[in-house]
Protein backbone atom coordinates (compact mmCIF):
# COMPACT_ATOMS: atom_id res chain seq x y z
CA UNK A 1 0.00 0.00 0.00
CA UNK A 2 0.99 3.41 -1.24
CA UNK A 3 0.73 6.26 1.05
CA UNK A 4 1.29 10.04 0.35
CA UNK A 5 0.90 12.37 3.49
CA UNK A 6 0.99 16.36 2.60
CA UNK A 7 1.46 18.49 5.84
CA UNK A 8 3.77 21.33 7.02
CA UNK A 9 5.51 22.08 10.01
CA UNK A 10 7.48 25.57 11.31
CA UNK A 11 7.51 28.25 14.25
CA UNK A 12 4.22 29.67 12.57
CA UNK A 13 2.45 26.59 11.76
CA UNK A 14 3.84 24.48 15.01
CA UNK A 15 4.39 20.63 14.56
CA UNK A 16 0.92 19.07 15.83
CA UNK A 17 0.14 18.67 12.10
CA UNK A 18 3.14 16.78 11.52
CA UNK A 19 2.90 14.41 14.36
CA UNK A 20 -0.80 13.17 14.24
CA UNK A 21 0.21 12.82 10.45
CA UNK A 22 3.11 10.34 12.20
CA UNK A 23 0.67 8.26 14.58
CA UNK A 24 -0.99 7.34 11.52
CA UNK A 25 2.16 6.68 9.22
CA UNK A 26 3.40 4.76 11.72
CA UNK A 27 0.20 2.97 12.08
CA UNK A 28 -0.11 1.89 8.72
CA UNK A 29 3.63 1.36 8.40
CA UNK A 30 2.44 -1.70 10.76
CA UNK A 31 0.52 -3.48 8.23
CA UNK A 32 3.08 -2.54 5.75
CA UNK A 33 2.28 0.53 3.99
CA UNK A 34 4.74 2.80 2.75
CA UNK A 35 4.36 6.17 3.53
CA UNK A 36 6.04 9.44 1.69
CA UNK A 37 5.99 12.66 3.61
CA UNK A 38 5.37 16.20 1.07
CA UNK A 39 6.35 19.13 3.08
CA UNK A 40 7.60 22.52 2.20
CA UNK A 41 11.12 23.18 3.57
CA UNK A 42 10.42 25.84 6.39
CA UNK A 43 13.07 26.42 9.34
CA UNK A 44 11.80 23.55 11.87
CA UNK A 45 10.31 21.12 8.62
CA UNK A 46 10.69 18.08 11.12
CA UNK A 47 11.96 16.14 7.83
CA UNK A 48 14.63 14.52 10.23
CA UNK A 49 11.34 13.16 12.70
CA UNK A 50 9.66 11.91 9.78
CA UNK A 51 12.43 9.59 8.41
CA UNK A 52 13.78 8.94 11.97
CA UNK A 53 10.02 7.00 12.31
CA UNK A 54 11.06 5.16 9.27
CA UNK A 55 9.59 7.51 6.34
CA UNK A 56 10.13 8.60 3.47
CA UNK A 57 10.02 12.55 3.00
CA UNK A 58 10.31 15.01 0.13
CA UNK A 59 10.74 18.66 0.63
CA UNK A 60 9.11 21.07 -1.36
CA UNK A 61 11.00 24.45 -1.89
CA UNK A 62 9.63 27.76 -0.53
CA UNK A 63 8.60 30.65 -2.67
CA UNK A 64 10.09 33.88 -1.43
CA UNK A 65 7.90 35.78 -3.46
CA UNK A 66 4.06 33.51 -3.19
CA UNK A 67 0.96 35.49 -4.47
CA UNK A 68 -0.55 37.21 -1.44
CA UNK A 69 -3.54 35.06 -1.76
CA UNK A 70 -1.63 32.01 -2.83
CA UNK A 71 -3.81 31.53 -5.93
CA UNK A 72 -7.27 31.82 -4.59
CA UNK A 73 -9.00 33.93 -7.43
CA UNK A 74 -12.33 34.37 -4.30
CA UNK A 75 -11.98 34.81 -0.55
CA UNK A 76 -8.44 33.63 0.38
CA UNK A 77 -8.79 30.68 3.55
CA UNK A 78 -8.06 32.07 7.12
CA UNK A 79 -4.73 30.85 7.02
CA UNK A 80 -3.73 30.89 3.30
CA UNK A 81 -0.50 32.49 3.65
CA UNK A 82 0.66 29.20 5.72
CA UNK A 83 1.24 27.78 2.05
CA UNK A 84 4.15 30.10 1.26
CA UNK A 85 3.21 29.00 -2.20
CA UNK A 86 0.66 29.01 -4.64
CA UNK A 87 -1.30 26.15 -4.28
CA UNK A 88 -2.13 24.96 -7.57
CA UNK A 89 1.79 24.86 -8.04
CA UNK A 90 1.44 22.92 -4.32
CA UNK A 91 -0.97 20.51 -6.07
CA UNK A 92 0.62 19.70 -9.29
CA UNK A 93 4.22 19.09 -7.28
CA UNK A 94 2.20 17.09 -5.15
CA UNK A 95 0.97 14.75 -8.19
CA UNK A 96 4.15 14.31 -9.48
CA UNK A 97 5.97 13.39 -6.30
CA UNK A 98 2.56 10.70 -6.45
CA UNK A 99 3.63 9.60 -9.65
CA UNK A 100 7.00 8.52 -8.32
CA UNK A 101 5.56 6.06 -6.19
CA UNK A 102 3.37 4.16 -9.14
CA UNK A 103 -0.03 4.62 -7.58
CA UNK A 104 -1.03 6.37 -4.67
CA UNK A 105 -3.79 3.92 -2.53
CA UNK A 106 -4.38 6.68 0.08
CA UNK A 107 -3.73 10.42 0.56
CA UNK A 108 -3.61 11.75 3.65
CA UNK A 109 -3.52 16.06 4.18
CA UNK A 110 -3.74 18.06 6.93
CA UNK A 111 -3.26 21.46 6.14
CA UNK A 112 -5.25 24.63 6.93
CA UNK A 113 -4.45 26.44 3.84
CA UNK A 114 -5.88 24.21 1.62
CA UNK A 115 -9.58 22.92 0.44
CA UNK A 116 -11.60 21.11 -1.72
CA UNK A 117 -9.55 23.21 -4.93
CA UNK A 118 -6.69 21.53 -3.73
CA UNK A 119 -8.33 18.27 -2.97
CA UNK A 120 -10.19 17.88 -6.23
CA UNK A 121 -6.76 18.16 -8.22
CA UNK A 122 -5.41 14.77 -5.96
CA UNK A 123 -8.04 12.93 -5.60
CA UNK A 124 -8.34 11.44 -9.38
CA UNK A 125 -5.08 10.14 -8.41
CA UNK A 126 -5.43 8.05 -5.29
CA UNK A 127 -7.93 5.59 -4.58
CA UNK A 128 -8.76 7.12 -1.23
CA UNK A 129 -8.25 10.30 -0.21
CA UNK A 130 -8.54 11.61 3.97
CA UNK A 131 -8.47 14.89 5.47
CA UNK A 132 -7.15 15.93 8.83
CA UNK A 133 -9.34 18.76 9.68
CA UNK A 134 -10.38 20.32 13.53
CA UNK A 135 -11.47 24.29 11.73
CA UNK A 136 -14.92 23.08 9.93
CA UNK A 137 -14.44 26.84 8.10
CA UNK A 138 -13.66 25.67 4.55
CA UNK A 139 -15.11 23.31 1.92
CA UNK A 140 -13.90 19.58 1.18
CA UNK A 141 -13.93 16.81 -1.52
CA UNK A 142 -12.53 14.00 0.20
CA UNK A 143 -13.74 10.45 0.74
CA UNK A 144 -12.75 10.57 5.16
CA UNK A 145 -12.57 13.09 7.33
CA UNK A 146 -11.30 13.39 10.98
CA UNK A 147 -11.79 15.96 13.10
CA UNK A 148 -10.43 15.22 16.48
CA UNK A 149 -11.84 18.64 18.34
CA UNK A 150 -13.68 18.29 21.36
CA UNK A 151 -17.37 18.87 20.88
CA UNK A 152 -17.00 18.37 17.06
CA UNK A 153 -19.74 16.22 15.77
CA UNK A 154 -20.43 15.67 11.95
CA UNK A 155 -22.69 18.39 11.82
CA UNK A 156 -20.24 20.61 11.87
CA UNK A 157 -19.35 19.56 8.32
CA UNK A 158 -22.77 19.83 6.93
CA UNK A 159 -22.04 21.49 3.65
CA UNK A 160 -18.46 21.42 3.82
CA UNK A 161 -18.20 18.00 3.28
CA UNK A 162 -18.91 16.26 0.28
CA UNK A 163 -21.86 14.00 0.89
CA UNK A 164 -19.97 10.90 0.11
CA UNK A 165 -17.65 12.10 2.42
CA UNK A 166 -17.15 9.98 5.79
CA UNK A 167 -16.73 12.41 8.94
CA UNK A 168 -15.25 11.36 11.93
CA UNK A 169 -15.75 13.88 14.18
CA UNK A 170 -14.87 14.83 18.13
CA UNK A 171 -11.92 13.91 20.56
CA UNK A 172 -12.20 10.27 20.41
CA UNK A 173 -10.71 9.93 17.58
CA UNK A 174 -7.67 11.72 18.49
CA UNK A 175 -4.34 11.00 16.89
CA UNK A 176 -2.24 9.56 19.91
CA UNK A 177 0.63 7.42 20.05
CA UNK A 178 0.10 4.48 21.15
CA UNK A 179 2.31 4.81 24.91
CA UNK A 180 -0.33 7.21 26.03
CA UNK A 181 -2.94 4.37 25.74
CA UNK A 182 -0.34 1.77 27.54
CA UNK A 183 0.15 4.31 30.49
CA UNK A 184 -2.99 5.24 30.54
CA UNK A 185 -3.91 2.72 33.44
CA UNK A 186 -0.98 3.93 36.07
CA UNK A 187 -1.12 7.22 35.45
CA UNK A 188 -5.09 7.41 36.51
CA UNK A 189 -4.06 5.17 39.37
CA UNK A 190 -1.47 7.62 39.95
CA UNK A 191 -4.10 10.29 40.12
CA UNK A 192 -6.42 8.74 42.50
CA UNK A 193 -3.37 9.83 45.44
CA UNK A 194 -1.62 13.32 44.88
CA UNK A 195 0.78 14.65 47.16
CA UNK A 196 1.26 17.94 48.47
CA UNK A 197 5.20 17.43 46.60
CA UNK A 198 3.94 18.45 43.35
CA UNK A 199 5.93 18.07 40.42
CA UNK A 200 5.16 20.48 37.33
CA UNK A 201 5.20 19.78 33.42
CA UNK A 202 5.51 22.71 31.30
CA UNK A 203 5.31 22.67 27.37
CA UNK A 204 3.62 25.24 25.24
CA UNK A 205 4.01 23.70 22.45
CA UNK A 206 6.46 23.11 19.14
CA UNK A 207 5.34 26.71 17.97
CA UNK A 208 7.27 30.37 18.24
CA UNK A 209 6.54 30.53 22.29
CA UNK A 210 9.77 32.11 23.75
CA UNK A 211 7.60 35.21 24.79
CA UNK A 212 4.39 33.19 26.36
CA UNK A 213 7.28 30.86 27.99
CA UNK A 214 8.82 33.68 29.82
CA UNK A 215 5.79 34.86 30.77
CA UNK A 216 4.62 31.49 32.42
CA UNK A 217 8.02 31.66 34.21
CA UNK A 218 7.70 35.08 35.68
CA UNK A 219 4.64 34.78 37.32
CA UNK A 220 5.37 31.03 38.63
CA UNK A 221 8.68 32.81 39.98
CA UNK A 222 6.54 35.50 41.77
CA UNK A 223 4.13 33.15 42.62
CA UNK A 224 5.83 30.92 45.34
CA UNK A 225 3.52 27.78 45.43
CA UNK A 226 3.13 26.10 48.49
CA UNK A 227 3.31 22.40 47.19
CA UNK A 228 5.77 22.96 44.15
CA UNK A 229 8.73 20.17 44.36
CA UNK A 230 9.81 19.84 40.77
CA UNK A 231 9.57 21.54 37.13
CA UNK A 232 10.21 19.97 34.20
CA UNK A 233 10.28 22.32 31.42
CA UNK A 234 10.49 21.30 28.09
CA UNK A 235 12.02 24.34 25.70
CA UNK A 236 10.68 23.08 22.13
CA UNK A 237 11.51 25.55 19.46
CA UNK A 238 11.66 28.10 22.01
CA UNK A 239 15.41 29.71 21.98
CA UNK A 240 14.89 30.97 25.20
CA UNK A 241 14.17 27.75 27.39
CA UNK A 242 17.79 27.20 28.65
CA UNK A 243 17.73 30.16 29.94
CA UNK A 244 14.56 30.55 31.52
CA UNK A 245 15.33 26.73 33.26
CA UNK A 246 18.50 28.53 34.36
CA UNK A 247 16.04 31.67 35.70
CA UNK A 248 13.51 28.80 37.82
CA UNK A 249 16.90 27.35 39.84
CA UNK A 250 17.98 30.78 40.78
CA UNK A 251 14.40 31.69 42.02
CA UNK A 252 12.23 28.87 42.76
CA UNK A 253 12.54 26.01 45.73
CA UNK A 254 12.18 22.92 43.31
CA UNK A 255 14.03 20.48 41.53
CA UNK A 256 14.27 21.94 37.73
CA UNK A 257 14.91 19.56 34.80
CA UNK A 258 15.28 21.08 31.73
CA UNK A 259 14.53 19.04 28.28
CA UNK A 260 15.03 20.47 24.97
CA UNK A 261 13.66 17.29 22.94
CA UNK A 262 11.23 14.72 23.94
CA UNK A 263 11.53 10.89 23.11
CA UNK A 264 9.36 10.04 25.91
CA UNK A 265 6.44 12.29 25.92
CA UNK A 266 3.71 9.71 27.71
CA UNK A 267 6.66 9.13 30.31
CA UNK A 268 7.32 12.25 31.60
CA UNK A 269 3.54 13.07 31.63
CA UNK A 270 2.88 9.62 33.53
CA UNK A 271 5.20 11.08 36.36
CA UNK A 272 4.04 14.41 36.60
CA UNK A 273 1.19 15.66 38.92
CA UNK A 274 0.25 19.11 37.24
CA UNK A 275 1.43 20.62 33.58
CA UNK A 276 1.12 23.92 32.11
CA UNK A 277 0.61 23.71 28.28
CA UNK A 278 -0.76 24.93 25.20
CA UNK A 279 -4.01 23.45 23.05
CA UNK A 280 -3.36 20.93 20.14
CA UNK A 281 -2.40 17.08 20.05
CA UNK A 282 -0.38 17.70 23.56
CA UNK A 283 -3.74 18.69 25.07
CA UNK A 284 -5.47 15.18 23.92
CA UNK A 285 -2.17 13.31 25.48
CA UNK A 286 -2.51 15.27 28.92
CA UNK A 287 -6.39 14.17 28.66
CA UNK A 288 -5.90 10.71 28.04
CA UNK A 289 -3.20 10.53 30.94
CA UNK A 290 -5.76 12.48 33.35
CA UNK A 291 -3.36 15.12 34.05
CA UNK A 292 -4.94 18.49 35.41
CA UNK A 293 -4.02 21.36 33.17
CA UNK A 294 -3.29 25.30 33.26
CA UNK A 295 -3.66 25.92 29.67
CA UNK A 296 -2.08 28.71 28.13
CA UNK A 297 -3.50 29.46 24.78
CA UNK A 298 -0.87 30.72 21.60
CA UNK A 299 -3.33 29.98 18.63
CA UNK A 300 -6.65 31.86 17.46
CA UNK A 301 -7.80 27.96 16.36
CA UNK A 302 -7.51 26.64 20.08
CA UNK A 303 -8.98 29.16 21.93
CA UNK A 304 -12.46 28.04 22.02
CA UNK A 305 -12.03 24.69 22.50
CA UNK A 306 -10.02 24.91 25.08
CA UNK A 307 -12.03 27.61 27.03
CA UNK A 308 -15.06 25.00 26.22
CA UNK A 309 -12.45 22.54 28.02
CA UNK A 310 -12.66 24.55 31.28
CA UNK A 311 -16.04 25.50 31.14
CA UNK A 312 -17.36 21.69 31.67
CA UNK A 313 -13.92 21.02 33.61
CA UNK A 314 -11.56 18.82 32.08
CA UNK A 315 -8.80 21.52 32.40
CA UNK A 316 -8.22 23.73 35.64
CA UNK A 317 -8.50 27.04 33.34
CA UNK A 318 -7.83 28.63 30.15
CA UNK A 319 -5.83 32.04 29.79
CA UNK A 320 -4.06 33.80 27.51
CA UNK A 321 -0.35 35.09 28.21
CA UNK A 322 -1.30 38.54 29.25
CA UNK A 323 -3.78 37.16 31.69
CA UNK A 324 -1.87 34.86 33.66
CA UNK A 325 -1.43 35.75 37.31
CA UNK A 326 -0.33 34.63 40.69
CA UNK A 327 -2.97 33.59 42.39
CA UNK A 328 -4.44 31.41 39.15
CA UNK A 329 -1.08 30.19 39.33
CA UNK A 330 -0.69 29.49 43.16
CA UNK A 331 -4.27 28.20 43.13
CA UNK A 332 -3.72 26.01 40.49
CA UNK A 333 -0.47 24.10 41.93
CA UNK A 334 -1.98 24.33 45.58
CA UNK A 335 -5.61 22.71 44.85
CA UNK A 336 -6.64 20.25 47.24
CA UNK A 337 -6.91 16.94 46.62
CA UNK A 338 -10.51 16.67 45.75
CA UNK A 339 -10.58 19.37 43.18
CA UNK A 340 -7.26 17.47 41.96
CA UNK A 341 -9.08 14.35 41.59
CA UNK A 342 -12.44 15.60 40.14
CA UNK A 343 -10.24 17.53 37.25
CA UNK A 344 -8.47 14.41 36.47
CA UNK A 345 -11.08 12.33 36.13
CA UNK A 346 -13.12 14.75 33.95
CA UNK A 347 -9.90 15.05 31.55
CA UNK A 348 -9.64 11.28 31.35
CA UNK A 349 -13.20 11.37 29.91
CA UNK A 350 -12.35 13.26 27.00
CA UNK A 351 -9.99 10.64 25.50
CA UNK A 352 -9.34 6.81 26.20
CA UNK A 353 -6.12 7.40 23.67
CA UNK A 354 -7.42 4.83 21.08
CA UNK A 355 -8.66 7.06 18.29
CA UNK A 356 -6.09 5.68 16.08
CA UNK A 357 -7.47 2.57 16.34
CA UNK A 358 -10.78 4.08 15.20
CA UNK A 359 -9.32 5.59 12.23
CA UNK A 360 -7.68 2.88 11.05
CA UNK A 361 -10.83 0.31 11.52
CA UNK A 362 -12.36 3.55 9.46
CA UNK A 363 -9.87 3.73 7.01
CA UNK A 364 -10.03 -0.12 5.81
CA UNK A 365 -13.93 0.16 5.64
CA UNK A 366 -13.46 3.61 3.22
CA UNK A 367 -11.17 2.08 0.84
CA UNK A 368 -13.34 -0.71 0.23
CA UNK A 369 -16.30 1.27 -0.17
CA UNK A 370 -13.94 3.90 -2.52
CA UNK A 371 -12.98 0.63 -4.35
CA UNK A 372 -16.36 -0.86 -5.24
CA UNK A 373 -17.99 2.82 -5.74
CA UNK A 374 -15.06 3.06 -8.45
CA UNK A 375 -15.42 -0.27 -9.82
C-alpha cells in the first residue's frame, strides 16, 4: 500500500500537524504501507522526525515571493499564507511526487491552507483520499474526514463536506501514540493519590513561544507555590528555554529539569502531577493521561475549545499570556486533593487514547467502499 501524506511544520504553523500525520504513518507502516511525507522546507520542517520514524520525506521548496492570496482567485482561507506558495503549483508538485511512487492507494492532508480546490486536483489520483481537519471553516472533496476537536460532531461539516464524504468527528478519535494508551492505566491510578510534593510539566508547544514561555516563568517565579517540588520544562523551538530553566533554579525552591527534545512524551507526563501547556495534540495526550491542566492558549484555532475545556472542567482554566497571574497560578499548583481528583477524572473522559485505532478500523472500511464505488 501506497501512502502520500501532505502536511507542514514551522515556528508559525507548530508541529501538531506533523505528528498526528506520524501516529498514523506509523500505524499503517504496521501493516506494511509505505508512507512518503510532502512538506515545504520551512526552518523547523521536522523532515529529520519523519524519516527517523522510518519515512520517506520530500521537501518542497519555498517561494520567497508567493501570491498574497496564494492563488485563490475568491476569498483567500483564514490561514492561506501558511502555504508560502501558490497552491495549484502545491498541487501539481504534489501529483508528481505521487507519480513517483506508481499509484497512490491513500492520501492523507492536513493542512489549513488548503480545500476542496486543492483536494479535487489529488483525488483522481489516489484511490482514497482523507483529510485531517479540527477548523470546519472551509469546503472539502474528500472520501474521510477526521476531526479530532472536542465537541465536534459531523454536523459541523454539513455542507463542507462532500456528501460521500465519511466524517469522523470529536476527541475520540484523536491522533495519539500508542504509549499514552499503555500508560494510561498507572497514570489514573497515579491520580487517585496526589501529594502535596507536586511536580510540574511545562510545554507550550512546538510553535514560536519564547515570549508566552517567559511569561509562564515570571509569574510562577513570583508566585511561590506552596506544594511545588519539581519543574520539568520542556524548551521546544523556544530559543529561550535554557535560559529561563536557568532563571527557575535561581528563584524557585524545586528540583528543575530542563529538556530540549522529547523521546518520551507519555513518560514524563505519567510522572508528573500538574502541567502547564498549550491546546493541540499535547492537550489530547494530557487528557488521556488524566493530568490536570493550566492551559495557556498561543493559537486563534484553540482558543475556544479549550475555554469549552474549562467551562465543563476537564482543564483547571484557560488564559491567555497577558492574563496569567499569581494567584491562578498558586491556586492552580496548591488545589486540594478533591478538586485534583475531580479535574483528572473529567480530563480522562475526553480521550481513552485509542482514536487511532478508530481511524484505522475507518480507514479499511473507506477504501473498500472507494474501491467498489469506483469499480
Amino acid at each position: 500500500m501506497q501512502v502520500l501524506i501532505r502536511t507542514d511544520a514551522s515556528r508559525t504553523i507548530g508541529t501538531g500537524h506533523v505528528m498526528r500525520c506520524l501516529v498514523l504513518a506509523d500505524r499503517l507502516a504496521q501493516t506494511g504501507a509505505s508512507c512518503l511525507f510532502v512538506c515545504r522546507e520551512f526552518e523547523d520542517h521536522l523532515a529529520g522526525s519523519v524519516e527517523a520514524r522510518g519515512h520517506r520525506c520530500v521537501l518542497l521548496e519555498v517561494d520567497p515571493n508567493p501570491p498574497s492570496d496564494t492563488g485563490y482567485s475568491d476569498t483567500p482561507l483564514a490561514h492561506a499564507g501558511w502555504l508560502a506558495a501558490d497552491w495549484r503549483r502545491d498541487a501539481q508538485s504534489t501529483i508528481e511526487i505521487g507519480e513517483t511512487l506508481q499509484g497512490v492507494d491513500l492520501a492523507i492532508v492536513d493542512h489549513y491552507a488548503l480545500d476542496y480546490r486543492w483536494e479535487a486536483r489529488i483525488k483522481p489520483h489516489t484511490d482514497c483520499l482523507l483529510v485531517l481537519d479540527d477548523l470546519a471553516d472551509r469546503q472539502h472533496c474528500a472520501d474521510m474526514l477526521v476531526d479530532q476537536n472536542y465537541g465536534h460532531n459531523t454536523s459541523d461539516y454539513a455542507g463542507l463536506a462532500a456528501g460521500s464524504c465519511r466524517v469522523l468527528a470529536g476527541a475520540q478519535y484523536a491522533l495519539l501514540r500508542p504509549q499514552f494508551a499503555a500508560v494510561r492505566p498507572e497514570a489514573l491510578t497515579r491520580r487517585h493519590h496526589p501529594g502535596s510534593d507536586r511536580h510540574l510539566l511545562i510545554y507550550l508547544g512546538g510553535g514560536d513561544t519564547d515570549e508566552a514561555l517567559g511569561r509562564v516563568v515570571e509569574i510562577l517565579c513570583q508566585a511561590r507555590p506552596v506544594n511545588l517540588g519539581a519543574v520539568t520544562l520542556i524548551a521546544g523551538n523556544a530559543l529561550n528555554g535554557k535560559r529561563l530553566g536557568n532563571v527557575l533554579r535561581s528563584k524557585v525552591a524545586a528540583r528543575i529539569e530542563i529538556v530540549e527534545r522529547v523521546g518520551d512524551m507519555a513518560g514524563l507526563m505519567l510522572r508528573a502531577d500538574l502541567a502547564i501547556g498549550g491546546g493541540g495534540i499535547t492537550g489530547w495526550e494530557r487528557c488521556a493521561l488524566g493530568l490536570p491542566t493550566l492551559v495557556v492558549t498561543l493559537a486563534d484555532n484553540q482558543k475556544s475549545t479549550n475555554r469549552q475545556l474549562a467551562r465543563d472542567g476537564h482543564i483547571f482554566a484557560c488564559v491567555e499570556p497577558e492574563d496569567l497571574n499569581q494567584d491562578l497560578m498558586a491556586r492552580f499548583i496548591d488545589m486540594d486533593a478533591a478538586t485534583y481528583r475531580t479535574i483528572s477524572g473529567n480530563a480522562a473522559t475526553v480521550t481513552d487514547g485509542l482514536g487511532a485505532d478508530r481511524v484505522m478500523e475507518a480507514f479499511g472500511q473507506a477504501i473498500e467502499v472507494v474501491t467498489v464505488r469506483r469499480n
